[in-house]
C-alpha atoms as a PDB file:
ATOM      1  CA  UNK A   1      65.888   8.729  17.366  1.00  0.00           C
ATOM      2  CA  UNK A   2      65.376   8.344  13.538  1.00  0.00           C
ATOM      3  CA  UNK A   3      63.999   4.749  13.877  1.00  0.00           C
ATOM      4  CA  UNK A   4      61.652   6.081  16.753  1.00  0.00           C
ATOM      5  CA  UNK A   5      60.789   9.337  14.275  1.00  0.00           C
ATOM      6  CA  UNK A   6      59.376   7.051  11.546  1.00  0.00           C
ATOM      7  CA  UNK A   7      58.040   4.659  13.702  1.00  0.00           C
ATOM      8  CA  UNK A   8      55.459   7.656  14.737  1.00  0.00           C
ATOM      9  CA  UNK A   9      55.128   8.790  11.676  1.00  0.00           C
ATOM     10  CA  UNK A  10      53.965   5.483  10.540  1.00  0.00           C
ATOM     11  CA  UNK A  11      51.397   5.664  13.412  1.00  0.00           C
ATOM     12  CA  UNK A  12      50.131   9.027  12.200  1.00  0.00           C
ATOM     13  CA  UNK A  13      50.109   7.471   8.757  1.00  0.00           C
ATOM     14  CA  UNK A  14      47.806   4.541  10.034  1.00  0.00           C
ATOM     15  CA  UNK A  15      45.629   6.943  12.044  1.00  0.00           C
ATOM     16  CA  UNK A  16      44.638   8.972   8.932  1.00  0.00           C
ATOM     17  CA  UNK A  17      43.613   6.214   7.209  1.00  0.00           C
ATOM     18  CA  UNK A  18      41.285   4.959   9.810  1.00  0.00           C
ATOM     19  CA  UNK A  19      39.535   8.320  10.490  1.00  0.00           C
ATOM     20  CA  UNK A  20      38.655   8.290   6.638  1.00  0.00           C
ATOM     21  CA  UNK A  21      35.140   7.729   6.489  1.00  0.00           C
ATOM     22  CA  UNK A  22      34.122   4.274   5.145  1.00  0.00           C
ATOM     23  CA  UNK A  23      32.638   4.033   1.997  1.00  0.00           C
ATOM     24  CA  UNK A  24      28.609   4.255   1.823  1.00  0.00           C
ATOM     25  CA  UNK A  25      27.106   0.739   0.891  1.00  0.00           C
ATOM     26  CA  UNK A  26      25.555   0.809  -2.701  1.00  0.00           C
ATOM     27  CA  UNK A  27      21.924   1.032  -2.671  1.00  0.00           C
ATOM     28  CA  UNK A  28      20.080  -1.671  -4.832  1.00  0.00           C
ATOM     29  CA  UNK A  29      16.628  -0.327  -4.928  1.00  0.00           C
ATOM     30  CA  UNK A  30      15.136   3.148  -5.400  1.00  0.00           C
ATOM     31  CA  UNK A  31      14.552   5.144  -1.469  1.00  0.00           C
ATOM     32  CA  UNK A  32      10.817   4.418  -1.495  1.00  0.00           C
ATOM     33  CA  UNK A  33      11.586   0.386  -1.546  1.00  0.00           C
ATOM     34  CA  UNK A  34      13.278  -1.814   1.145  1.00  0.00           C
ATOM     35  CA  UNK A  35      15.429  -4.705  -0.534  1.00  0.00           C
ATOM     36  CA  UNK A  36      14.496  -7.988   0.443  1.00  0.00           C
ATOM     37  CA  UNK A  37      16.732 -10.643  -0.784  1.00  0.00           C
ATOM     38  CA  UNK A  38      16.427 -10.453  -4.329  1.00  0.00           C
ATOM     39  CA  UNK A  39      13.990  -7.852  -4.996  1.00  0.00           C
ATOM     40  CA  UNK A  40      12.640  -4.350  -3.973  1.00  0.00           C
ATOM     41  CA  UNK A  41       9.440  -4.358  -2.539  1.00  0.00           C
ATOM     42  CA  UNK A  42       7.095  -0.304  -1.717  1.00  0.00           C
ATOM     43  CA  UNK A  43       7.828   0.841   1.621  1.00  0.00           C
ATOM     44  CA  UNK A  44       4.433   1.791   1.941  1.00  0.00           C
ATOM     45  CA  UNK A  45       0.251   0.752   0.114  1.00  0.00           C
ATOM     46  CA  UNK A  46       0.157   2.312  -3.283  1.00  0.00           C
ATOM     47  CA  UNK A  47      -1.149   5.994  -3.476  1.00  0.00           C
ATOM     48  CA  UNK A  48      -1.108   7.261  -7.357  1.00  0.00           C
ATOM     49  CA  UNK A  49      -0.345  10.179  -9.195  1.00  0.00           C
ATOM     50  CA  UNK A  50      -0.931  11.486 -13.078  1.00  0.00           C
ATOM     51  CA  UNK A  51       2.348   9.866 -14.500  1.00  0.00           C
ATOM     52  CA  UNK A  52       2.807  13.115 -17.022  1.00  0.00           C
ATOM     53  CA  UNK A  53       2.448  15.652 -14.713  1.00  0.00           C
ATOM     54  CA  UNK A  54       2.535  14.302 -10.997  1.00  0.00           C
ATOM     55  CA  UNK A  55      -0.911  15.674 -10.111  1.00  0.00           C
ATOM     56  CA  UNK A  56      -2.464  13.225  -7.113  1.00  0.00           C
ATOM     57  CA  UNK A  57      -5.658  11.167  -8.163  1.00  0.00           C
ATOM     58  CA  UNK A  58      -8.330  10.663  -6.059  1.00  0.00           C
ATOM     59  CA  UNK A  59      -8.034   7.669  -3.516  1.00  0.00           C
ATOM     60  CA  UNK A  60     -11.791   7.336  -3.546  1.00  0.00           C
ATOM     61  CA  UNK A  61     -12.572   6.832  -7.342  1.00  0.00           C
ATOM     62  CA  UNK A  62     -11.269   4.056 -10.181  1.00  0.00           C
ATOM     63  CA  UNK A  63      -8.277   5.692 -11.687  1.00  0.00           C
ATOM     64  CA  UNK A  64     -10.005   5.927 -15.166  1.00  0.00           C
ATOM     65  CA  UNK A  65     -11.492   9.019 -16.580  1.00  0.00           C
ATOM     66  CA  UNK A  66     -14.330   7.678 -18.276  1.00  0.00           C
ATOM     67  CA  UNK A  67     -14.851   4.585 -15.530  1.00  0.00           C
ATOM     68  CA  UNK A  68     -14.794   7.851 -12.646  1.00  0.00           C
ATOM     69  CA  UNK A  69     -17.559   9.807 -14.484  1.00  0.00           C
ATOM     70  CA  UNK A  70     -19.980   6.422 -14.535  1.00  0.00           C
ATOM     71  CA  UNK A  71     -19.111   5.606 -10.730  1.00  0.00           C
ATOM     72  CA  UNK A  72     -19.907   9.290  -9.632  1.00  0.00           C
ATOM     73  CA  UNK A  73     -23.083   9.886 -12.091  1.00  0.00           C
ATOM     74  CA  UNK A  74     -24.089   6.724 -10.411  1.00  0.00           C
ATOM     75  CA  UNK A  75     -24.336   7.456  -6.703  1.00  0.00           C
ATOM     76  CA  UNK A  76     -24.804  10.727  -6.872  1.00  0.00           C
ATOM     77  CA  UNK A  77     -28.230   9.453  -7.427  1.00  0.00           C
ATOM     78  CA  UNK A  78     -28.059   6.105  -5.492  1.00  0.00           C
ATOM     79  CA  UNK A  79     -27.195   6.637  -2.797  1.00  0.00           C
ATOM     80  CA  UNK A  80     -30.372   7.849  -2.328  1.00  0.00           C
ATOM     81  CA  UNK A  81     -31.383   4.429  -1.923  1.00  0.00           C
ATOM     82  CA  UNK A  82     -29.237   2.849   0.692  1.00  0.00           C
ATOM     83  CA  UNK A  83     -29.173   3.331   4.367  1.00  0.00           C
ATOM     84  CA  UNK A  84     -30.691   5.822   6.316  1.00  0.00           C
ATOM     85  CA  UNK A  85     -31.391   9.296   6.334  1.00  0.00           C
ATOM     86  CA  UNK A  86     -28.096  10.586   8.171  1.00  0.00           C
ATOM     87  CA  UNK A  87     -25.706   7.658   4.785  1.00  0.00           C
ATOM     88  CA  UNK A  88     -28.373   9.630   2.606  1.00  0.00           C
ATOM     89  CA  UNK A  89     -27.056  12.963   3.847  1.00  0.00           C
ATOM     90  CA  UNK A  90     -23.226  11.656   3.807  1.00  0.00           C
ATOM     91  CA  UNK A  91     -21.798  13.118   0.847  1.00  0.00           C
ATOM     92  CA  UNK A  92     -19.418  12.175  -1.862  1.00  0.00           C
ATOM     93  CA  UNK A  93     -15.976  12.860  -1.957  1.00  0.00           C
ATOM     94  CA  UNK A  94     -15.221  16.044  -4.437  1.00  0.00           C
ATOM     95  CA  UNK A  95     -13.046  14.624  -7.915  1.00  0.00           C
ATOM     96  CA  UNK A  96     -10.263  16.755  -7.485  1.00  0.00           C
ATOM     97  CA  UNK A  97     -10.010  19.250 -10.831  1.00  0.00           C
ATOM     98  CA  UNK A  98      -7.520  17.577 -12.341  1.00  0.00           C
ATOM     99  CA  UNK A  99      -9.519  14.652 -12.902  1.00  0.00           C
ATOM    100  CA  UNK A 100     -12.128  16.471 -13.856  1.00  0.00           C
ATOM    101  CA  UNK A 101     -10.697  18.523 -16.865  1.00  0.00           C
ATOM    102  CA  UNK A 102      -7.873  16.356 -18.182  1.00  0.00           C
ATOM    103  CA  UNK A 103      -6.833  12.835 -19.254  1.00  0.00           C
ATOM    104  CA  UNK A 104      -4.517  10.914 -16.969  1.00  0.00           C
ATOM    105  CA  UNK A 105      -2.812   7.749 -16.413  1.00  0.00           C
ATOM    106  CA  UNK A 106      -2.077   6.287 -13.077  1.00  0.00           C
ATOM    107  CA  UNK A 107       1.421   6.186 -11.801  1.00  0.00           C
ATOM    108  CA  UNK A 108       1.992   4.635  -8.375  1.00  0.00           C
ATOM    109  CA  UNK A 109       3.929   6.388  -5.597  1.00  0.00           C
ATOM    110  CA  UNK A 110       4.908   4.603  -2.026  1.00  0.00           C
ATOM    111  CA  UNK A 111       5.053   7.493   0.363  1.00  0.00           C
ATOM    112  CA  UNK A 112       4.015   7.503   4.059  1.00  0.00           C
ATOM    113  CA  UNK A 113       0.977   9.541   5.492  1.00  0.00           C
ATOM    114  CA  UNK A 114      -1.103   9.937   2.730  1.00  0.00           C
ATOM    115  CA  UNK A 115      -4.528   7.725   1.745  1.00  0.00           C
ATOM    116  CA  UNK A 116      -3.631   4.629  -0.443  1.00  0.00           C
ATOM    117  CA  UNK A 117      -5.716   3.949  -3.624  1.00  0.00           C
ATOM    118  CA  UNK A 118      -8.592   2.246  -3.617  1.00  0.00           C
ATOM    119  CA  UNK A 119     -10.524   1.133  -6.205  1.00  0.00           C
ATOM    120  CA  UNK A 120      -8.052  -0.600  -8.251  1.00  0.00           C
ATOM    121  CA  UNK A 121      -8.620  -3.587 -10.406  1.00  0.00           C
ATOM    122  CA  UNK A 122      -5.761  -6.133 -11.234  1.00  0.00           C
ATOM    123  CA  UNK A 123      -4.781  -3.911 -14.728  1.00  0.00           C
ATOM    124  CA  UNK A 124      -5.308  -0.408 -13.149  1.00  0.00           C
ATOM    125  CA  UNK A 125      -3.043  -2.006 -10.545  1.00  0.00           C
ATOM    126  CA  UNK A 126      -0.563  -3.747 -13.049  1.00  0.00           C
ATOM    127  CA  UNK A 127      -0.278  -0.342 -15.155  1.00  0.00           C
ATOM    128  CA  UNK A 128       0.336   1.703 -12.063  1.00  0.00           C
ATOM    129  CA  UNK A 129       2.865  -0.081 -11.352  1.00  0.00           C
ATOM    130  CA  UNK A 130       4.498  -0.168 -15.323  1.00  0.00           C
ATOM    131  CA  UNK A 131       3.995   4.070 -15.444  1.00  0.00           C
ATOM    132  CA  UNK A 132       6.311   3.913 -12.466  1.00  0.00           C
ATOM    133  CA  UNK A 133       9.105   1.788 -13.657  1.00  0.00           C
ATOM    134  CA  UNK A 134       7.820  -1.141 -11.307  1.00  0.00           C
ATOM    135  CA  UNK A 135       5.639  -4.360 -11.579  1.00  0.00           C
ATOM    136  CA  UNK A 136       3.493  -6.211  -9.583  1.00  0.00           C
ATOM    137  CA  UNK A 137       4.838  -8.371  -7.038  1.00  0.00           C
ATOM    138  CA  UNK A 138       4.630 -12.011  -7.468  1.00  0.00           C
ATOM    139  CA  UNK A 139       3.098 -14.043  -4.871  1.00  0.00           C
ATOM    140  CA  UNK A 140       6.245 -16.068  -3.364  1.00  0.00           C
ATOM    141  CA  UNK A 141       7.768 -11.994  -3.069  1.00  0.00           C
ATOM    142  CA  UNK A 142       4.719 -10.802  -1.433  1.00  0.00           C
ATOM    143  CA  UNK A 143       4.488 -13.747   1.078  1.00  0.00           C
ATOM    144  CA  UNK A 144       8.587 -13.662   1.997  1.00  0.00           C
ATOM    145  CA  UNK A 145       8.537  -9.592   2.202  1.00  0.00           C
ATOM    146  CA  UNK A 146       5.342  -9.932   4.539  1.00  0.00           C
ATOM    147  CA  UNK A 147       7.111 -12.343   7.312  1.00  0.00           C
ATOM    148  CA  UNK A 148      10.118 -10.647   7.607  1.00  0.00           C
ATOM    149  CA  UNK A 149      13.722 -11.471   7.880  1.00  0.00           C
ATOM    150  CA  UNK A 150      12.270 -14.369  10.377  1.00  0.00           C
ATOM    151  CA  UNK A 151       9.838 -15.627   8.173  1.00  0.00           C
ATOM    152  CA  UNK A 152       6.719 -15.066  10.277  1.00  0.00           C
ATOM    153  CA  UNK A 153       2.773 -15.214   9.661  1.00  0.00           C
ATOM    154  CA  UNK A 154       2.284 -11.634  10.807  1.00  0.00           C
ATOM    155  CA  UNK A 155       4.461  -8.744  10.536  1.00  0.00           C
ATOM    156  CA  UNK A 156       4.793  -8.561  13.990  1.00  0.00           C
ATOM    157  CA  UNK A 157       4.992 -11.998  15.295  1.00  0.00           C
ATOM    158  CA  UNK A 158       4.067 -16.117  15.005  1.00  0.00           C
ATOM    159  CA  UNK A 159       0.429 -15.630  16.343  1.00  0.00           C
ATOM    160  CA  UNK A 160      -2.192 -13.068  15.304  1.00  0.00           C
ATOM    161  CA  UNK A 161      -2.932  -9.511  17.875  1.00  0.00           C
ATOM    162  CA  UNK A 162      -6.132  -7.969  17.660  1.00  0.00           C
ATOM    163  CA  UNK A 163      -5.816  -5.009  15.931  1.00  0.00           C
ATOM    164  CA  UNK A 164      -1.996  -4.702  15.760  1.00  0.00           C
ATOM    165  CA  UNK A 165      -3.003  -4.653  12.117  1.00  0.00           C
ATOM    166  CA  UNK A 166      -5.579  -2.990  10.646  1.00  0.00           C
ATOM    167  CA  UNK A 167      -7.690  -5.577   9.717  1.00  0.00           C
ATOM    168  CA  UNK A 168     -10.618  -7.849  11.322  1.00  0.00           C
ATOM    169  CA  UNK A 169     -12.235  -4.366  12.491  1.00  0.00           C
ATOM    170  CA  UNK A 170     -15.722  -4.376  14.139  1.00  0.00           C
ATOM    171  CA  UNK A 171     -17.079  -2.206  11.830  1.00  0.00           C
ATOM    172  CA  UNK A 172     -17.858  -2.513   7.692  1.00  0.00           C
ATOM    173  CA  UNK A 173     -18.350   0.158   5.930  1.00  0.00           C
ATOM    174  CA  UNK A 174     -21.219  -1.032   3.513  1.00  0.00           C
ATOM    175  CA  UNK A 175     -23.508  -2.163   6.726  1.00  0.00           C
ATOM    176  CA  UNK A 176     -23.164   1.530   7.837  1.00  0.00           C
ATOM    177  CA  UNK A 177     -23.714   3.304   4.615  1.00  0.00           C
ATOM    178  CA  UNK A 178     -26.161   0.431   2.803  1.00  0.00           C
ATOM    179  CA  UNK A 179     -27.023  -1.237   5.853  1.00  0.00           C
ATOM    180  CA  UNK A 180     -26.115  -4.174   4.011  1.00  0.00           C
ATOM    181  CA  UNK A 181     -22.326  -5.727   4.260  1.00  0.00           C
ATOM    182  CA  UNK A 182     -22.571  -6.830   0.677  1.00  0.00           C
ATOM    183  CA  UNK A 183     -24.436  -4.021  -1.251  1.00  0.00           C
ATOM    184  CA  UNK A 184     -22.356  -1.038  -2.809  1.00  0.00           C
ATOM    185  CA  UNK A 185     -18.977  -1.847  -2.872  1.00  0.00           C
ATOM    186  CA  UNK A 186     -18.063   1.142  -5.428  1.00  0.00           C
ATOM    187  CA  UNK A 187     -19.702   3.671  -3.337  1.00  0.00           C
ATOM    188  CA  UNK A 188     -16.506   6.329  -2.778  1.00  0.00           C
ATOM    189  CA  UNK A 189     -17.860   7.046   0.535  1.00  0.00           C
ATOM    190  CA  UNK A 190     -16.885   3.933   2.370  1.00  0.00           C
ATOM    191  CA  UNK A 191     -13.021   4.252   2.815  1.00  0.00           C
ATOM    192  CA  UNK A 192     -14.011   8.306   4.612  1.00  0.00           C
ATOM    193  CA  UNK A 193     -15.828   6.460   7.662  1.00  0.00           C
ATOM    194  CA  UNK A 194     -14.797   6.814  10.973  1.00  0.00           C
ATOM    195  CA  UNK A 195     -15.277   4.437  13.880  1.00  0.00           C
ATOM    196  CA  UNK A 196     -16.781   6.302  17.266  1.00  0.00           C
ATOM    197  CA  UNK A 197     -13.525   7.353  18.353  1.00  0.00           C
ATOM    198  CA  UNK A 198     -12.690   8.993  15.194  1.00  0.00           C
ATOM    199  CA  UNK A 199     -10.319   6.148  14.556  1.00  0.00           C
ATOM    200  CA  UNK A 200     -10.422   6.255   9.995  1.00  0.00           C
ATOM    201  CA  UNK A 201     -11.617   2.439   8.956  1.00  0.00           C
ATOM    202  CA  UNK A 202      -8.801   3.345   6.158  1.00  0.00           C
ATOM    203  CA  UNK A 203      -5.736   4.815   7.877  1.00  0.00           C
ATOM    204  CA  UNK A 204      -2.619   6.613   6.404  1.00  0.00           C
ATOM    205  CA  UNK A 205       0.033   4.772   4.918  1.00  0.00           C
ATOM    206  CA  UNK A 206       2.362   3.252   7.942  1.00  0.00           C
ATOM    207  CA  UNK A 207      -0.036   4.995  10.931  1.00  0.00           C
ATOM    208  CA  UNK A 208      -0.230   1.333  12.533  1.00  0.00           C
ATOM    209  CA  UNK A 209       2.855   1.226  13.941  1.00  0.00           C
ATOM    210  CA  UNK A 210       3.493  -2.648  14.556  1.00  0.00           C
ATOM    211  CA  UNK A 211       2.245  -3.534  11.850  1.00  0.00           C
ATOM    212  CA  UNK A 212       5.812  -3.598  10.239  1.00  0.00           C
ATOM    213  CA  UNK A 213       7.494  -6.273   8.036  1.00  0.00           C
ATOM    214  CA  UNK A 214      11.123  -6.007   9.754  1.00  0.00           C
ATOM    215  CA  UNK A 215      14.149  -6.337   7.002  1.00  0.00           C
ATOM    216  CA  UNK A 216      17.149  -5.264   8.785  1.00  0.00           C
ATOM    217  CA  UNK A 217      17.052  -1.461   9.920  1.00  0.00           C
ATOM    218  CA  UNK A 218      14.163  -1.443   7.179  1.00  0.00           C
ATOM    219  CA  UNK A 219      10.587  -2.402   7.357  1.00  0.00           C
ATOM    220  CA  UNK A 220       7.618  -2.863   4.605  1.00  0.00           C
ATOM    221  CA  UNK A 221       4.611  -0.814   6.162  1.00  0.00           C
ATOM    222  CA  UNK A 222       1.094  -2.708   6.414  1.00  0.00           C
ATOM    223  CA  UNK A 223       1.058  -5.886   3.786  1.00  0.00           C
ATOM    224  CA  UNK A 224      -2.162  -7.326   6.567  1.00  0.00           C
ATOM    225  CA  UNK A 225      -4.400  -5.165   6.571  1.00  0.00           C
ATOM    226  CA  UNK A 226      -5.498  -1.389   6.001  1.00  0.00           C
ATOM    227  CA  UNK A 227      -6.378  -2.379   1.688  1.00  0.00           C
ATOM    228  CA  UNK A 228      -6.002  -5.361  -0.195  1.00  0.00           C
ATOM    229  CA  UNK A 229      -2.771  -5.512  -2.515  1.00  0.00           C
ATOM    230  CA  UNK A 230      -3.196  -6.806  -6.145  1.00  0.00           C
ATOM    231  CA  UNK A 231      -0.894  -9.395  -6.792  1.00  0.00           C
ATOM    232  CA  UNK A 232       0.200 -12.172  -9.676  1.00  0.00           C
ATOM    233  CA  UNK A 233      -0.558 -15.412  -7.613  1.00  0.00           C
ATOM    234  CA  UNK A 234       1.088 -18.440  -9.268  1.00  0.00           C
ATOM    235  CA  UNK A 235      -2.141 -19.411 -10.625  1.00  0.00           C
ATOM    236  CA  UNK A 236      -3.172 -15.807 -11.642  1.00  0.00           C
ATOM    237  CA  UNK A 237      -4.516 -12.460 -10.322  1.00  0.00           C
ATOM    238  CA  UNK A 238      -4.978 -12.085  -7.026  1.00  0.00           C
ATOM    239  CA  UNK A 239      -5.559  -9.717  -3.999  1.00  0.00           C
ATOM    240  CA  UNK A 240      -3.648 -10.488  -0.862  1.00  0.00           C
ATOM    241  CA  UNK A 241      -3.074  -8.858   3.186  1.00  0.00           C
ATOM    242  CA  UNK A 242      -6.493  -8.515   3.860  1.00  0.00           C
ATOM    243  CA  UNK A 243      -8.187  -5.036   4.213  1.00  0.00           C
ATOM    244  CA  UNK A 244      -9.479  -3.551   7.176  1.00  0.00           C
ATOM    245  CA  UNK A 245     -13.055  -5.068   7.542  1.00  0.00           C
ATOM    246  CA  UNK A 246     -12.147  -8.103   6.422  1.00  0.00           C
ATOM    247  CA  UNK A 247     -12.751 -11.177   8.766  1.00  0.00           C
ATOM    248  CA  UNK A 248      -9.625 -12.546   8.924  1.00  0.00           C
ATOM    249  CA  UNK A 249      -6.661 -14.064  10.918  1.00  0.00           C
ATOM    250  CA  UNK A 250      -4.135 -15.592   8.559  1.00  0.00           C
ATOM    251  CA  UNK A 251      -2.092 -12.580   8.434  1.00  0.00           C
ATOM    252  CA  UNK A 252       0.462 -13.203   5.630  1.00  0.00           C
ATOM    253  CA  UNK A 253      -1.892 -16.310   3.749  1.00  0.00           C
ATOM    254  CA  UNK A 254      -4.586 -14.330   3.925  1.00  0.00           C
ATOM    255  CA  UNK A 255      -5.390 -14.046  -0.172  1.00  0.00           C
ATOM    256  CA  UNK A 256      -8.709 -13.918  -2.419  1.00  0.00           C
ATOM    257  CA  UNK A 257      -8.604 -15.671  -5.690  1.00  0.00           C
ATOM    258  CA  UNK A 258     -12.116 -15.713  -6.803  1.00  0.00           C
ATOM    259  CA  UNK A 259     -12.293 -12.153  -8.598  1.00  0.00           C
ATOM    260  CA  UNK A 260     -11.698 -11.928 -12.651  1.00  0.00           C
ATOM    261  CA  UNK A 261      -8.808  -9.120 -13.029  1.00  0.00           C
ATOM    262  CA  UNK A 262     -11.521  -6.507 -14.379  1.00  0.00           C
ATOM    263  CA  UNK A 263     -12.812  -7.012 -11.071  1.00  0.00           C
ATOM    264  CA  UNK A 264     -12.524  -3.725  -7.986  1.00  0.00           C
ATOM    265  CA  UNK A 265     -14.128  -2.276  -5.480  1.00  0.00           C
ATOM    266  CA  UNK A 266     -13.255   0.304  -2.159  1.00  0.00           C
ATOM    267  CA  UNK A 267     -10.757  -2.145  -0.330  1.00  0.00           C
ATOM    268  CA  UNK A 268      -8.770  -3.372  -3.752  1.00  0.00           C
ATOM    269  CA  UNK A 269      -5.027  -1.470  -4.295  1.00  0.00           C
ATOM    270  CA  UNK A 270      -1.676  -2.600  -4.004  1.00  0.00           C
ATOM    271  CA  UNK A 271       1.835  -2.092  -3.913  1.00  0.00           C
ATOM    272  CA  UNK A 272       4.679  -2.679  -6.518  1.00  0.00           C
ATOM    273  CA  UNK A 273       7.810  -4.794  -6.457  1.00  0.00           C
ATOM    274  CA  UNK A 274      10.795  -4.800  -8.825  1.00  0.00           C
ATOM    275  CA  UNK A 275      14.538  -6.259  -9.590  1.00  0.00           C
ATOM    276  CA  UNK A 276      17.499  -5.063  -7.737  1.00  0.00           C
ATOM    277  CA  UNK A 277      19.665  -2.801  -9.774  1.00  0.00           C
ATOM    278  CA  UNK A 278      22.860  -4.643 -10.507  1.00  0.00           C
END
């Protein structure tokens, strides 16, 4: 009976310990990145913030106080001269107060649902990024987060689907404002049009559902598509993804090289990478 005794009570003993809830895996990168491989990559398109005091900028103006006030002064009274009478009549988008009455500094945020920033240029981008403890991605971490854990072309798959990301759309902006594609690309209007169906050109951050970079029970929210992302390409600045008027179909290759860093306009933003924490 005694060997029997402690024979159960070794069983209880061995039961405990397996009820005992495992140990949570450390995370590597702050809860608005997913880790991929040896880096953190933004869930989601960079929206940005005052990095003093947390108060949201604008998505439709350059984060720049002094660079805001010229682009506003400006179309308040051209836009008089583009389009027809119903772009005339479109209005602009109000500067919240904030921007209006005090000094700020962009600080990016990743967060789902809201309007990413547009009108970035590569150092607007770059110091986002830096007020927020990140950096810009490099290229070969931009291209490897966009494929996935299977190293694809899209997000979703090996061969590009019409609209699964928002990109390639029917529609550009400037034609329907300017009716001219290639006039007034710092117009803060453009990224507030809506196709027919009320369908926003510029959607949310992560409202196109495939359009998901898959890394494990994680997944980096629209890299094609939506806004381009400011990156440093291995042979300089560089925007990358695609934004949603743009004509194309190479998915994760899709890049533009051609623009000086000073260089923005409505579809230019980005997202921010950084190291994994030890």
């Amino acid at each position: 009976m005694a060997g029997l005794a402690l024979a159960a009570f070794g069983l209880a003993k061995g039961r405990a310990r397996a009820e005992e809830p495992l140990p949570k895996p450390v995370r590597r990168c702050p809860a608005e990145m997913v880790e991929v491989r040896s880096f953190c990559i933004d869930r989601f398109e960079t929206s940005t913030v005052d990095r003093k005091t947390g108060e949201p900028l604008s998505p439709y103006y350059p984060p720049s106080k002094n660079v805001l006030a010229q682009v506003f002064d400006y179309w308040i009274v051209e836009r008089d001269g583009f389009g027809d009478e119903g772009a005339r009549a479109f209005p602009l988008p109000q500067i919240p107060e904030y921007q209006r009455t005090h000094d700020f500094s962009p600080k990016a945020v990743s967060q789902r649902g809201v309007i990413p920033q547009g009108y970035l240029s590569y150092h607007w981008a770059k110091l986002a990024c830096e007020n927020a403890g990140k950096r810009l991605c490099k290229q070969r971490e931009w291209v490897t987060a966009c494929g996935g854990e299977r190293g694809r072309k899209f997000p979703y798959g090996d061969r590009y689907e019409a609209l699964a990301c928002n990109v390639h759309r029917p529609y550009h902006p400037a034609f329907v404002l300017h009716a001219n594609s290639s006039l007034g690309h710092r117009d803060p209007r453009l990224n507030l049009l809506v196709e027919r169906d009320l369908d926003p050109l510029l959607r949310t951050t992560g409202a196109t559902p495939r359009c998901v970079s898959s890394w494990g029970a994680d997944g980096v929210h629209d890299l094609v598509g939506n806004i381009d992302e400011w990156i440093d390409g291995e042979e300089g600045p560089m925007f990358v993804g695609g934004f949603y008027a743009r004509s194309t179909t190479q998915g994760c290759e899709a890049s533009v090289g051609s623009h000086a860093p000073a260089y923005y306009d409505y579809s230019t933003g980005t997202r921010c990478c950084r190291d994994l924490s030890p």
